[in-house]
C-alpha atoms as a PDB file:
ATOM      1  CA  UNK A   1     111.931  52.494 -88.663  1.00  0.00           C
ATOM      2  CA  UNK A   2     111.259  49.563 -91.152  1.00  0.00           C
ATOM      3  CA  UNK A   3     109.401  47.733 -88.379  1.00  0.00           C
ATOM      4  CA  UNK A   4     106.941  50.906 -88.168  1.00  0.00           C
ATOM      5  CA  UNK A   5     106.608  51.331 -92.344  1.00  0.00           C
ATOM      6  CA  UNK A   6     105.614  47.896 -92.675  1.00  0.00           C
ATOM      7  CA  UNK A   7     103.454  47.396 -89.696  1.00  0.00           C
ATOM      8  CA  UNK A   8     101.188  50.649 -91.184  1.00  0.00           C
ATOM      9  CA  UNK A   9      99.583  48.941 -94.322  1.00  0.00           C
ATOM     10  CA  UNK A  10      98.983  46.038 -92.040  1.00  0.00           C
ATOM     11  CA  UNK A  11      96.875  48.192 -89.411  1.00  0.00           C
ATOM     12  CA  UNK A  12      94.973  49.839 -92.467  1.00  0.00           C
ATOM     13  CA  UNK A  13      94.634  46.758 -94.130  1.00  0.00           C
ATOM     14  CA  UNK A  14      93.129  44.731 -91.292  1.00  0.00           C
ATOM     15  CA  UNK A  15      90.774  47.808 -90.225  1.00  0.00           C
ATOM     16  CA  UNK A  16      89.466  47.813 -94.089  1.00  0.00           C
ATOM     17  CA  UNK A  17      89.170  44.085 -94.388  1.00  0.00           C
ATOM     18  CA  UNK A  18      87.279  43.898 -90.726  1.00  0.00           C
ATOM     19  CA  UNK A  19      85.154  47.160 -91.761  1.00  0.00           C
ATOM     20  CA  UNK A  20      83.776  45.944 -95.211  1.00  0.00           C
ATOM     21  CA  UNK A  21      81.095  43.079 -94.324  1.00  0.00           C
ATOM     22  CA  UNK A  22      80.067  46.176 -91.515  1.00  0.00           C
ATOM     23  CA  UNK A  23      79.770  48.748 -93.905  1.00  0.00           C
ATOM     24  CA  UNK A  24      78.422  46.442 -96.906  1.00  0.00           C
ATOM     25  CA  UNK A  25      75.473  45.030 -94.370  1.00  0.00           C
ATOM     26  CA  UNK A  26      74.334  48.249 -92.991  1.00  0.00           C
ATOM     27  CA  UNK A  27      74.188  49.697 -96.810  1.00  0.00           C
ATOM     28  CA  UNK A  28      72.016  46.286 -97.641  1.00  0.00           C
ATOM     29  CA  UNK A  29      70.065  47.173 -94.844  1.00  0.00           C
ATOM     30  CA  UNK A  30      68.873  50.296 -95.488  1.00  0.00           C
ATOM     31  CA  UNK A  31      68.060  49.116 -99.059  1.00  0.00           C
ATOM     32  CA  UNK A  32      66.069  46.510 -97.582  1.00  0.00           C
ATOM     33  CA  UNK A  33      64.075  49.102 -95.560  1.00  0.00           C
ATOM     34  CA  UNK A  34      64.096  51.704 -98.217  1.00  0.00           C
ATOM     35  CA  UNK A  35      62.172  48.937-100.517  1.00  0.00           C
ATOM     36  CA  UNK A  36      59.799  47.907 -97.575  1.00  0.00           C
ATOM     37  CA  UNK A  37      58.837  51.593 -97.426  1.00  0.00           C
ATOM     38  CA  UNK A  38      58.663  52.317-101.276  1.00  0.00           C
ATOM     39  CA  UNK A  39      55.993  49.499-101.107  1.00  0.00           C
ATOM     40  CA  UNK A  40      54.585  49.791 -98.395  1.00  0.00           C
ATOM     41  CA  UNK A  41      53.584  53.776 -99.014  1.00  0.00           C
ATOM     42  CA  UNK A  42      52.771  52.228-102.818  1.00  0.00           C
ATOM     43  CA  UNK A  43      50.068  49.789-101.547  1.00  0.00           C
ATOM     44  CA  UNK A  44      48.577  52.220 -98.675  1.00  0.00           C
ATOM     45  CA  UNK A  45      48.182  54.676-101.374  1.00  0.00           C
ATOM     46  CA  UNK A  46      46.710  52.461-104.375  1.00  0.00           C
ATOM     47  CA  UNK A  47      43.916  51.382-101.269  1.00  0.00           C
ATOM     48  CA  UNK A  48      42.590  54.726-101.054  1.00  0.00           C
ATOM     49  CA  UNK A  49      39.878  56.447-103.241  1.00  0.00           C
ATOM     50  CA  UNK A  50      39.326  59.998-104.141  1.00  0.00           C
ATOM     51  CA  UNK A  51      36.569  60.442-102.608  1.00  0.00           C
ATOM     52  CA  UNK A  52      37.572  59.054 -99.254  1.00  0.00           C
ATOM     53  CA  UNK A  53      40.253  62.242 -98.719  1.00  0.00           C
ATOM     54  CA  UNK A  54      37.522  64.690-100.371  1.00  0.00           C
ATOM     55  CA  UNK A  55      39.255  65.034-104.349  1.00  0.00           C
ATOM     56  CA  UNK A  56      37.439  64.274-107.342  1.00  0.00           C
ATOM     57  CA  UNK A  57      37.693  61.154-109.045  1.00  0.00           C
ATOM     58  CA  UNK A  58      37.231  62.784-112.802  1.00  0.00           C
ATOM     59  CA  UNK A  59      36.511  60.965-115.908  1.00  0.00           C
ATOM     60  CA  UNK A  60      40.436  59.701-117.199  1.00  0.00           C
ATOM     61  CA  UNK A  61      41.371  58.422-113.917  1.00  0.00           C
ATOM     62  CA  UNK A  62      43.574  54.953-114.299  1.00  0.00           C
ATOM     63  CA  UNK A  63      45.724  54.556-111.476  1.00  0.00           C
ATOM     64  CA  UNK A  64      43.919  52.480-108.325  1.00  0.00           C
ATOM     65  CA  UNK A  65      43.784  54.813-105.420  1.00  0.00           C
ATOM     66  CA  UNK A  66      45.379  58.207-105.330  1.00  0.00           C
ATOM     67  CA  UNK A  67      48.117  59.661-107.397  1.00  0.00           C
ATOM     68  CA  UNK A  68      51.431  60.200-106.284  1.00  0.00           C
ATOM     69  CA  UNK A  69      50.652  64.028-106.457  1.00  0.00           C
ATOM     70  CA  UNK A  70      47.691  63.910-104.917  1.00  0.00           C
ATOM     71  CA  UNK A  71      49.242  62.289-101.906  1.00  0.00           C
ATOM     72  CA  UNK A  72      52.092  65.290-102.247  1.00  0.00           C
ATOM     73  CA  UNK A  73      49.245  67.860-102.328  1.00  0.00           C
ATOM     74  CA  UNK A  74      47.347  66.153 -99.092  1.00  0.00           C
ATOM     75  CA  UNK A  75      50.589  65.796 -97.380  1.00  0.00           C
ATOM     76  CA  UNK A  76      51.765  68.954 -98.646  1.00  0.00           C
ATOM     77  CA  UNK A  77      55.297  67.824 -99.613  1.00  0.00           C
ATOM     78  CA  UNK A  78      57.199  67.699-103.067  1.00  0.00           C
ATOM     79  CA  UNK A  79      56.083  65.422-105.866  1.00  0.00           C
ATOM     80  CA  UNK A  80      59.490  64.904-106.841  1.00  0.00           C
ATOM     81  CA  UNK A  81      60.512  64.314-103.109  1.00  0.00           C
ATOM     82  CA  UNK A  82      57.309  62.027-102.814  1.00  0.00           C
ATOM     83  CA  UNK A  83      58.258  60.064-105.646  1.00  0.00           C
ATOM     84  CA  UNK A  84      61.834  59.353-105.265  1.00  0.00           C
ATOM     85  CA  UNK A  85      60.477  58.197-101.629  1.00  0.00           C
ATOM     86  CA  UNK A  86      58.019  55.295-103.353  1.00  0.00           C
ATOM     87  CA  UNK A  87      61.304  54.684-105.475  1.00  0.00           C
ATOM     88  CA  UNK A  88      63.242  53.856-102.460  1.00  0.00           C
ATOM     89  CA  UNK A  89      65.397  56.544-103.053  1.00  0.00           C
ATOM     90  CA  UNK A  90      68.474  57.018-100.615  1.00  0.00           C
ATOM     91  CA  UNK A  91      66.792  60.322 -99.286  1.00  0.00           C
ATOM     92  CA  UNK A  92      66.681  61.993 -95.453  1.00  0.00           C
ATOM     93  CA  UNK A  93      63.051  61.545 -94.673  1.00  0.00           C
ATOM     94  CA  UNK A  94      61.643  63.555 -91.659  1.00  0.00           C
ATOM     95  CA  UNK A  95      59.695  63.380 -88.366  1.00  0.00           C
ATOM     96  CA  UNK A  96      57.169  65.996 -89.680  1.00  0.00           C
ATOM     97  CA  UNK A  97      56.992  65.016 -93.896  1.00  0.00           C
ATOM     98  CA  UNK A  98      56.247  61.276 -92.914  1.00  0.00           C
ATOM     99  CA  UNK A  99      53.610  62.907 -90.120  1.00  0.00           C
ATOM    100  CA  UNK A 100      52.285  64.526 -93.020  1.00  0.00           C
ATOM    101  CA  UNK A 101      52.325  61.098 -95.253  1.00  0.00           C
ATOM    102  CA  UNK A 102      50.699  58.995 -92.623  1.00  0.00           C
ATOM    103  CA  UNK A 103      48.100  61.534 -91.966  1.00  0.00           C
ATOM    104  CA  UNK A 104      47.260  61.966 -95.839  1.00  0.00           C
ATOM    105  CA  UNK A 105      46.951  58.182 -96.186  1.00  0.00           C
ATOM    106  CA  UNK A 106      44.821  57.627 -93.280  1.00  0.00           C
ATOM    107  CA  UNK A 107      47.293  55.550 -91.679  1.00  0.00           C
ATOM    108  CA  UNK A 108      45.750  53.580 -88.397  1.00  0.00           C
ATOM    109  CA  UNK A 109      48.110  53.597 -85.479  1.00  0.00           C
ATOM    110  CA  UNK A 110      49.636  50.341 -86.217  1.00  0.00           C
ATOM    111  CA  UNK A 111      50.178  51.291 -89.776  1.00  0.00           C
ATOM    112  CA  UNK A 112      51.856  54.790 -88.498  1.00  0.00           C
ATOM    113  CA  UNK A 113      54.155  52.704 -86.190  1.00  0.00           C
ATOM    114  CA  UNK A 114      55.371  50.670 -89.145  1.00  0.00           C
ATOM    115  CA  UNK A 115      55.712  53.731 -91.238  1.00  0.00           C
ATOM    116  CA  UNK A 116      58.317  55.079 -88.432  1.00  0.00           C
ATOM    117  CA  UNK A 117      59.488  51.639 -87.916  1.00  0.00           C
ATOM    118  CA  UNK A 118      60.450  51.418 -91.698  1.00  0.00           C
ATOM    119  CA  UNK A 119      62.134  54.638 -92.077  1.00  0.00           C
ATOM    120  CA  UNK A 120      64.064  54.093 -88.870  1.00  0.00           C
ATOM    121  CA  UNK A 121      62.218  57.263 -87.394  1.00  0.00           C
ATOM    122  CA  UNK A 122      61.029  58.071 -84.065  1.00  0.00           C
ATOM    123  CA  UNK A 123      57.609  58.705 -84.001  1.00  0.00           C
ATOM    124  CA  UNK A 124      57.063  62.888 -82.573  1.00  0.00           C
ATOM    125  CA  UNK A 125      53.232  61.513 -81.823  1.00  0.00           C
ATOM    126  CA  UNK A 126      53.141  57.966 -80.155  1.00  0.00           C
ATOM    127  CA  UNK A 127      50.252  56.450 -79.214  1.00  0.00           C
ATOM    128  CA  UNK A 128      50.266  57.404 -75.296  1.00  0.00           C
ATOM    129  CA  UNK A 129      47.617  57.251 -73.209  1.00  0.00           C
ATOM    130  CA  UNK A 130      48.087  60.843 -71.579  1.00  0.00           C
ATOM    131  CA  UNK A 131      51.492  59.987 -70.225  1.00  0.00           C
ATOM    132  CA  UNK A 132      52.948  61.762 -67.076  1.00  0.00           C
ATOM    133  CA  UNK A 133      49.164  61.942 -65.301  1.00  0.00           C
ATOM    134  CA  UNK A 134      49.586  60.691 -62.138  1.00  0.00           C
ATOM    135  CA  UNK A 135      46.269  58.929 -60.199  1.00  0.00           C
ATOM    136  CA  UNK A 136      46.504  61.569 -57.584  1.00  0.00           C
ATOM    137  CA  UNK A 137      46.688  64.481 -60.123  1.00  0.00           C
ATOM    138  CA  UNK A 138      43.521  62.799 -61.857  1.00  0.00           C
ATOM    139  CA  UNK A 139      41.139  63.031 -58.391  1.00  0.00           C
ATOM    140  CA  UNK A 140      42.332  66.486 -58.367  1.00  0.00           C
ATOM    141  CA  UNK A 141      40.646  67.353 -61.333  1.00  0.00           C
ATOM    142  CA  UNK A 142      37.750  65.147 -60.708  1.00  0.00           C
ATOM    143  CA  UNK A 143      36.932  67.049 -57.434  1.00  0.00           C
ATOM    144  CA  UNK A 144      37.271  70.150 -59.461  1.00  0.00           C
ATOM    145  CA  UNK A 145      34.201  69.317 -61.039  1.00  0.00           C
ATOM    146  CA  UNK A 146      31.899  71.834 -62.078  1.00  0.00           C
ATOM    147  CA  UNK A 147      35.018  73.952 -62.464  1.00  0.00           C
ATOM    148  CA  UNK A 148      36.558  72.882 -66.284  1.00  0.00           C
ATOM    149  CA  UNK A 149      40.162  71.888 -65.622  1.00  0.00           C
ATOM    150  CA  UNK A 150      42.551  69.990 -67.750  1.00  0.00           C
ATOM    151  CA  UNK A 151      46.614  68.991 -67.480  1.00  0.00           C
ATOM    152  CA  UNK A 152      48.371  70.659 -70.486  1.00  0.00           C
ATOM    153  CA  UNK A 153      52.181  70.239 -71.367  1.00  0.00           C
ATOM    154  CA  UNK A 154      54.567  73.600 -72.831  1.00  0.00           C
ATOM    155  CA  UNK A 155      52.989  72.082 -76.333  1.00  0.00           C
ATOM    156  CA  UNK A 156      49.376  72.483 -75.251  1.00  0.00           C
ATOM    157  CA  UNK A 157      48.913  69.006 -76.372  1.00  0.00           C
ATOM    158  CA  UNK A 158      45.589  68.098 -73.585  1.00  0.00           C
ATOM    159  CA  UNK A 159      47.033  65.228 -71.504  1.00  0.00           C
ATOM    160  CA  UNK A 160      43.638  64.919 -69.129  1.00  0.00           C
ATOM    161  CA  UNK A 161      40.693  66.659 -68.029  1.00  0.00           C
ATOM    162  CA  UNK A 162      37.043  66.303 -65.889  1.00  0.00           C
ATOM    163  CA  UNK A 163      33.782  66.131 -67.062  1.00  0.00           C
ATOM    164  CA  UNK A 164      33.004  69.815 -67.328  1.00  0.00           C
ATOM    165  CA  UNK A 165      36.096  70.858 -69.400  1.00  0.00           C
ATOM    166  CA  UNK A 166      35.515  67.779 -71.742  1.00  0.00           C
ATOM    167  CA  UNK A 167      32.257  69.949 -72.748  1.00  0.00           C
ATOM    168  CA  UNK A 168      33.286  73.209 -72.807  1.00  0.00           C
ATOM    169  CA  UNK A 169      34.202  74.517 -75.704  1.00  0.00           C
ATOM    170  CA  UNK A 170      33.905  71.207 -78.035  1.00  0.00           C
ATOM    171  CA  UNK A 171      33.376  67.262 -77.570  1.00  0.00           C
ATOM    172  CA  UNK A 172      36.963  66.850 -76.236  1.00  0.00           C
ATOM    173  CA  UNK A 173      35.873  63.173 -75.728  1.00  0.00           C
ATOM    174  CA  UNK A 174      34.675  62.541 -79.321  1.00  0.00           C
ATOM    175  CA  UNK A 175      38.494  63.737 -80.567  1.00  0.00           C
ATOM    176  CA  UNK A 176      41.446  61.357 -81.316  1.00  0.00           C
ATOM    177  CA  UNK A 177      44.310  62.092 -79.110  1.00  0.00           C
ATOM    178  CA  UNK A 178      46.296  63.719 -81.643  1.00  0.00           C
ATOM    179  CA  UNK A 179      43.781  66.373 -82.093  1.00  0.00           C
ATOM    180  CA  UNK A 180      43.363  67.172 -77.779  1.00  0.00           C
ATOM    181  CA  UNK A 181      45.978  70.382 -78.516  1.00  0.00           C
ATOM    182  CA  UNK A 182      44.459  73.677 -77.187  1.00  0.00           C
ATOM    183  CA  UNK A 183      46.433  75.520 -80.234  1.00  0.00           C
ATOM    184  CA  UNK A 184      45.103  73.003 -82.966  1.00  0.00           C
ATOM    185  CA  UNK A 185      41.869  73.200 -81.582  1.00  0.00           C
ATOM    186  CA  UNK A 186      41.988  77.150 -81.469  1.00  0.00           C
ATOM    187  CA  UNK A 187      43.088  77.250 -85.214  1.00  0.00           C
ATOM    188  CA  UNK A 188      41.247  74.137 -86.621  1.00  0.00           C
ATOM    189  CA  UNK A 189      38.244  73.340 -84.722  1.00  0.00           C
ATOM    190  CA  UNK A 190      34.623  75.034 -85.924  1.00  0.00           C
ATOM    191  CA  UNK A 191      33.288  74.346 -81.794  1.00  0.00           C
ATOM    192  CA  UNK A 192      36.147  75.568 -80.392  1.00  0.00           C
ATOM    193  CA  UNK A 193      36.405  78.594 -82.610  1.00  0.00           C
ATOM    194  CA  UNK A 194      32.515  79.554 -82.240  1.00  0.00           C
ATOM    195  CA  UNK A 195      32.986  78.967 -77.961  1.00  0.00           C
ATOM    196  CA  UNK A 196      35.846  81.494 -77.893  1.00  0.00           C
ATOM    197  CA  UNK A 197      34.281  85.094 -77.812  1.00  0.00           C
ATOM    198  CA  UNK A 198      37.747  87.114 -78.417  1.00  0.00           C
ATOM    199  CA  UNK A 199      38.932  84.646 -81.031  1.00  0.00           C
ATOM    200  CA  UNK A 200      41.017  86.917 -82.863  1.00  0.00           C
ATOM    201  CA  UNK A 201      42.577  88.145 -79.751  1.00  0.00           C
ATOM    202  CA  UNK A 202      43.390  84.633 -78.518  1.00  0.00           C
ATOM    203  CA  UNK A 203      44.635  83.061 -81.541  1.00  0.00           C
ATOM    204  CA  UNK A 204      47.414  85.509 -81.821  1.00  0.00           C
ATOM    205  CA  UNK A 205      48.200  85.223 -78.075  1.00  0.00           C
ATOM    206  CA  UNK A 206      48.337  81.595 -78.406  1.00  0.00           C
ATOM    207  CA  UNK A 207      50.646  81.725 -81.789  1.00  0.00           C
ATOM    208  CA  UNK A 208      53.356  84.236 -80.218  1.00  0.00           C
ATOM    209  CA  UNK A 209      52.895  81.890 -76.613  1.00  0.00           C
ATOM    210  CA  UNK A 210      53.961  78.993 -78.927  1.00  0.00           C
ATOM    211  CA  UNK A 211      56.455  80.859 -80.388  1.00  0.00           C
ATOM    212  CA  UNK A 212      58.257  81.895 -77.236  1.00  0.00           C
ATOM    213  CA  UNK A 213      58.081  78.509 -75.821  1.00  0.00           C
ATOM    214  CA  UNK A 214      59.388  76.644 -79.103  1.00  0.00           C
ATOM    215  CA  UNK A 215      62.576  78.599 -78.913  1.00  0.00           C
ATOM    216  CA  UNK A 216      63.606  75.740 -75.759  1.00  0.00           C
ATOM    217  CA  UNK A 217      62.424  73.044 -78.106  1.00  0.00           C
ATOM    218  CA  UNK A 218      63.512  73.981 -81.691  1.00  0.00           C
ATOM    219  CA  UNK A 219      65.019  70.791 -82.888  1.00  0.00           C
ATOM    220  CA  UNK A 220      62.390  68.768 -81.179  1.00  0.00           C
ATOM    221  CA  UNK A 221      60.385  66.307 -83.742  1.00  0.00           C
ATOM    222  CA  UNK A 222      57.294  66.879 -81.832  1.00  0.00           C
ATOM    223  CA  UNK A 223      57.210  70.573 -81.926  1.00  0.00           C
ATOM    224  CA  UNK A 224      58.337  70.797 -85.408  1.00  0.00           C
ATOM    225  CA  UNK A 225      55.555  68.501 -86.331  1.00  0.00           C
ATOM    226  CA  UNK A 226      53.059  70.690 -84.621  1.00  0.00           C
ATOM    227  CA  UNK A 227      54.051  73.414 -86.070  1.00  0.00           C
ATOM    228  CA  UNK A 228      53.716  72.146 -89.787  1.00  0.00           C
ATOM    229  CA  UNK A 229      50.437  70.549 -89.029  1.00  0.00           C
ATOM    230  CA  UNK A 230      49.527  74.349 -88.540  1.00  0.00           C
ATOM    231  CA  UNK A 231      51.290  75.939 -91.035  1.00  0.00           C
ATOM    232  CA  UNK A 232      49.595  73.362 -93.857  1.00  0.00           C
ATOM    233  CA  UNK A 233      46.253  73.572 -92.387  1.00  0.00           C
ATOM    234  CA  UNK A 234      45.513  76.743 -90.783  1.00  0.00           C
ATOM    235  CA  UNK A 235      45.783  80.232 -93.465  1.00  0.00           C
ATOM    236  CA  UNK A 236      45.227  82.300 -89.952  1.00  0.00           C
ATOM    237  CA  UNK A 237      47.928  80.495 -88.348  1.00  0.00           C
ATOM    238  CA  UNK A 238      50.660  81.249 -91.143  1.00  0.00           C
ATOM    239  CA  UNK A 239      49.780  84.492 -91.111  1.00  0.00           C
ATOM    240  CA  UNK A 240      50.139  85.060 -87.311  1.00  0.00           C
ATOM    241  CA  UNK A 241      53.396  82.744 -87.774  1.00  0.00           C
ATOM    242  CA  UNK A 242      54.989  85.185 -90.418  1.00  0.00           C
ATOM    243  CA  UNK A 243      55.056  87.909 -88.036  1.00  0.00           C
ATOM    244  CA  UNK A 244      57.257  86.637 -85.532  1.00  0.00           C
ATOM    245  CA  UNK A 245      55.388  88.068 -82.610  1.00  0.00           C
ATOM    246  CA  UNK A 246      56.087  86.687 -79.138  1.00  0.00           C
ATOM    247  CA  UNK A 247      53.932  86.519 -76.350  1.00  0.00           C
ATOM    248  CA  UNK A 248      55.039  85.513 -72.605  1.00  0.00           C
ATOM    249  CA  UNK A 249      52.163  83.598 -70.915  1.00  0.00           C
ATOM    250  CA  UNK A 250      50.235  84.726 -67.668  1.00  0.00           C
ATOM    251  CA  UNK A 251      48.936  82.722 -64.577  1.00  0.00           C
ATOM    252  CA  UNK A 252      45.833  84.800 -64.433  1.00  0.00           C
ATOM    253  CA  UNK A 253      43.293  86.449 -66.550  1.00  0.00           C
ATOM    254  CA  UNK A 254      39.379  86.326 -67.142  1.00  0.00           C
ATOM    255  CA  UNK A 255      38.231  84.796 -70.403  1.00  0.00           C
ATOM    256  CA  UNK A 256      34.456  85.073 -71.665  1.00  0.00           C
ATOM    257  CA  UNK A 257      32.680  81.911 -73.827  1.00  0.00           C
ATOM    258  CA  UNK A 258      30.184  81.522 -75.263  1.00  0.00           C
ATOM    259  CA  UNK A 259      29.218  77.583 -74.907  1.00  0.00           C
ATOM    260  CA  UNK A 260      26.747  76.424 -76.803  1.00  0.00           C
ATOM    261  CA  UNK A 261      24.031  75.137 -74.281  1.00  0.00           C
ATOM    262  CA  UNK A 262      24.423  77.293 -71.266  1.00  0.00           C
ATOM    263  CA  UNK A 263      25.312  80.315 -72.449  1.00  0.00           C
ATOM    264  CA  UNK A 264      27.875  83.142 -72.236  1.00  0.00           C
ATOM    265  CA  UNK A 265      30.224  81.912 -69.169  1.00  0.00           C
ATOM    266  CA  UNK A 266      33.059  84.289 -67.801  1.00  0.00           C
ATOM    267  CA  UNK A 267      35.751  82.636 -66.088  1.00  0.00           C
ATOM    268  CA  UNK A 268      39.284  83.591 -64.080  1.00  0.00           C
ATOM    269  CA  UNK A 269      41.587  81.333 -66.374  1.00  0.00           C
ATOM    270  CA  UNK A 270      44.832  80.172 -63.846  1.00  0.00           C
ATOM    271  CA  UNK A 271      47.834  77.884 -64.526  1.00  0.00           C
ATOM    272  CA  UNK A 272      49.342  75.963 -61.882  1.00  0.00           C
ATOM    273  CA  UNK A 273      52.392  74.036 -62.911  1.00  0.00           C
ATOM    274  CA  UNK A 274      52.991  70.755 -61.483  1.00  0.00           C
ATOM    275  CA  UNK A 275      56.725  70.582 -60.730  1.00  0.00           C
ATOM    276  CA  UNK A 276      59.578  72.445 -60.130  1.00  0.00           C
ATOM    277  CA  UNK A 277      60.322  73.496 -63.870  1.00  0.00           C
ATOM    278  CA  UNK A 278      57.898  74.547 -66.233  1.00  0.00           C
ATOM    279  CA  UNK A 279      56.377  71.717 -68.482  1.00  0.00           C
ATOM    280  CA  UNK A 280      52.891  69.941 -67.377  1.00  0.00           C
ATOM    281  CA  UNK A 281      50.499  72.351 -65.647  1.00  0.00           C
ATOM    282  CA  UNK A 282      47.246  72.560 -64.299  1.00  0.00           C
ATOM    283  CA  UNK A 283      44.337  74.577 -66.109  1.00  0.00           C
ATOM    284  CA  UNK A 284      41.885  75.703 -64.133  1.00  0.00           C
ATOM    285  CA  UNK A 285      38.336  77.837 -64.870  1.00  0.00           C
ATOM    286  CA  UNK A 286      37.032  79.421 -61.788  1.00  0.00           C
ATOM    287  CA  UNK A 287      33.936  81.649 -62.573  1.00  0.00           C
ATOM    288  CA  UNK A 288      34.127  84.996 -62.330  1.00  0.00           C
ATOM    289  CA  UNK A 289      30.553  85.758 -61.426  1.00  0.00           C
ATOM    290  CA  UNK A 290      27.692  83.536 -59.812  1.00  0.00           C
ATOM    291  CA  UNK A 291      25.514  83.605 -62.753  1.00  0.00           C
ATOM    292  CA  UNK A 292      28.794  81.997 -64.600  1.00  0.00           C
ATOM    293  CA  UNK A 293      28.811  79.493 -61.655  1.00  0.00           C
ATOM    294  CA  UNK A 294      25.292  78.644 -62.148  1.00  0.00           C
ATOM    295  CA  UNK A 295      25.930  77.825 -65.542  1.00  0.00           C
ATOM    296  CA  UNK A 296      28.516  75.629 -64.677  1.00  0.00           C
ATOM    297  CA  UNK A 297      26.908  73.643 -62.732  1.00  0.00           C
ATOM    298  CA  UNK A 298      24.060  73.225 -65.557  1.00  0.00           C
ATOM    299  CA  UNK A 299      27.023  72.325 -68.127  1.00  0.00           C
ATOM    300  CA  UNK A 300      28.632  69.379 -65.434  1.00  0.00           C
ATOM    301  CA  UNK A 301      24.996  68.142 -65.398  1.00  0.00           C
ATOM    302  CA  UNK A 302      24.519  67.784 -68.306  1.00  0.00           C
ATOM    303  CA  UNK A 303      27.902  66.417 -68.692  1.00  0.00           C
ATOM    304  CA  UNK A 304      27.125  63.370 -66.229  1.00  0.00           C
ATOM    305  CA  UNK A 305      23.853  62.674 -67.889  1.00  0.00           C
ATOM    306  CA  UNK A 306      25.423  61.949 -71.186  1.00  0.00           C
ATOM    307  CA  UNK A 307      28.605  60.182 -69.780  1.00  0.00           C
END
């Protein structure tokens, strides 16, 4: 019995002794990297004018670059929040605010990478290079040509695509990667909104399609970052969002566009998934009438021509 009461402080004792340097360098740390980020957000802001992120510059303005509420509006996040984050504040910082942040400071993909880096973040929105395409599912929508076809994922992010569905409804090609999301593009994009002929009736199909398929995916950082992209940029899509409609998706229905240099084209719409489990799938546009067709083949022509 004495053996046990004195060998107890000596357990605790040791653990405590062996813990402290652990717990005293992890806390250092995350000072360290709380600093780096205070600064580094300071000096990516103070680099920045006005004018470049579409504010006025006004007649009393002192501080170099933006303000630390103007990055809070163009991020739309808390200027409290936003400051106590360039005071290296010991705050939870997530996947979709520093999204937000690096997109309102016009972050390059190395300077997004350190941003995540810094905050000890994984990064929703990677730089990939249309990951999980395989060679053989590229040919396939190569020889597809003049029919548009793309490879989508349950997000709708755009992984690939031929010639013809490049031109479509917008210059797919002239996009950055991040923007190659058929819902972004339906809420966001002035082409892709004039192209679709039922807009209305598609953009609250493809909000309550989003919404049914987010409910696997809810705690995901790439979803969630989506889905505040839309929320802060779209008015339409926060309205759709508030009503909490669902939508299952179909594998076939016709859809009528209007594309800008061919003319009204009515197409059989059909997704084809590419595994066992739903994720990645195949788009494809077949027309629904030979005059469509026709067209087609005038939009893949002019599609080679300018590639």
């Amino acid at each position: 019995m004495t053996t046990m009461v004195q060998e107890t402080p000596v357990v605790t004792t040791a653990t405590t002794a062996t813990l402290a340097p652990v717990v005293a360098t992890t806390t250092a740390v995350s000072d360290v990297r709380r600093s780096e980020l205070a600064a580094f957000l300071r000096s990516r802001r103070e680099r920045i004018t006005p004018e470049q992120v579409g504010l006025p510059r006004g007649p009393r303005r002192r501080t170099p670059g933006l303000r630390r509420e103007e990055v809070a509006q163009l991020a739309a996040v808390g200027v409290t929040w936003y400051t106590w984050l360039e005071q290296a504040r010991a705050i939870q910082v997530s996947a979709q605010v520093l999204d937000s942040i690096a997109r309102a400071l016009l972050f390059d993909p190395g300077e997004r990478a350190h941003l995540f880096a810094l905050a000890g973040t994984a990064d929703p929105l990677p730089d990939t290079a249309c990951t999980g395409v395989s060679p053989a599912l590229r040919r396939i929508l190569e020889q597809l040509d003049p029919f548009p076809a793309c490879v989508q994922n349950a997000r709708y992010d755009i992984l690939a695509y031929n010639r013809t569905y490049a031109t479509l409804m917008c210059d797919l090609d002239a996009l950055p990667q991040e923007e190659r999301n058929c819902l972004w593009l339906t809420f966001t994009n002035p082409d892709w909104a004039a192209s679709v002929v039922d807009r209305e009736e598609q953009m609250r199909a493809m909000a309550g399609k989003f919404r049914a398929a987010m409910a696997e995916h809810i705690a995901e950082p790439a979803w969630k970052c989506l889905l505040k992209r839309l929320l802060d940029a779209s008015p339409e899509f926060r309205q759709m969002w508030a009503r909490h409609e669902v939508v299952q998706p179909v594998a076939y229905r016709t859809k009528t566009y209007r594309q800008s240099r061919v003319g009204l084209l009515r197409l059989d719409h059909n997704g084809l998934w590419t595994g066992p489990h739903p994720g990645a799938r195949v788009v494809t546009f077949t027309p629904a009438d030979e005059e469509s067709h026709e067209r087609l083949r005038r939009l893949h022509a002019l599609a080679l021509a300018e590639a």
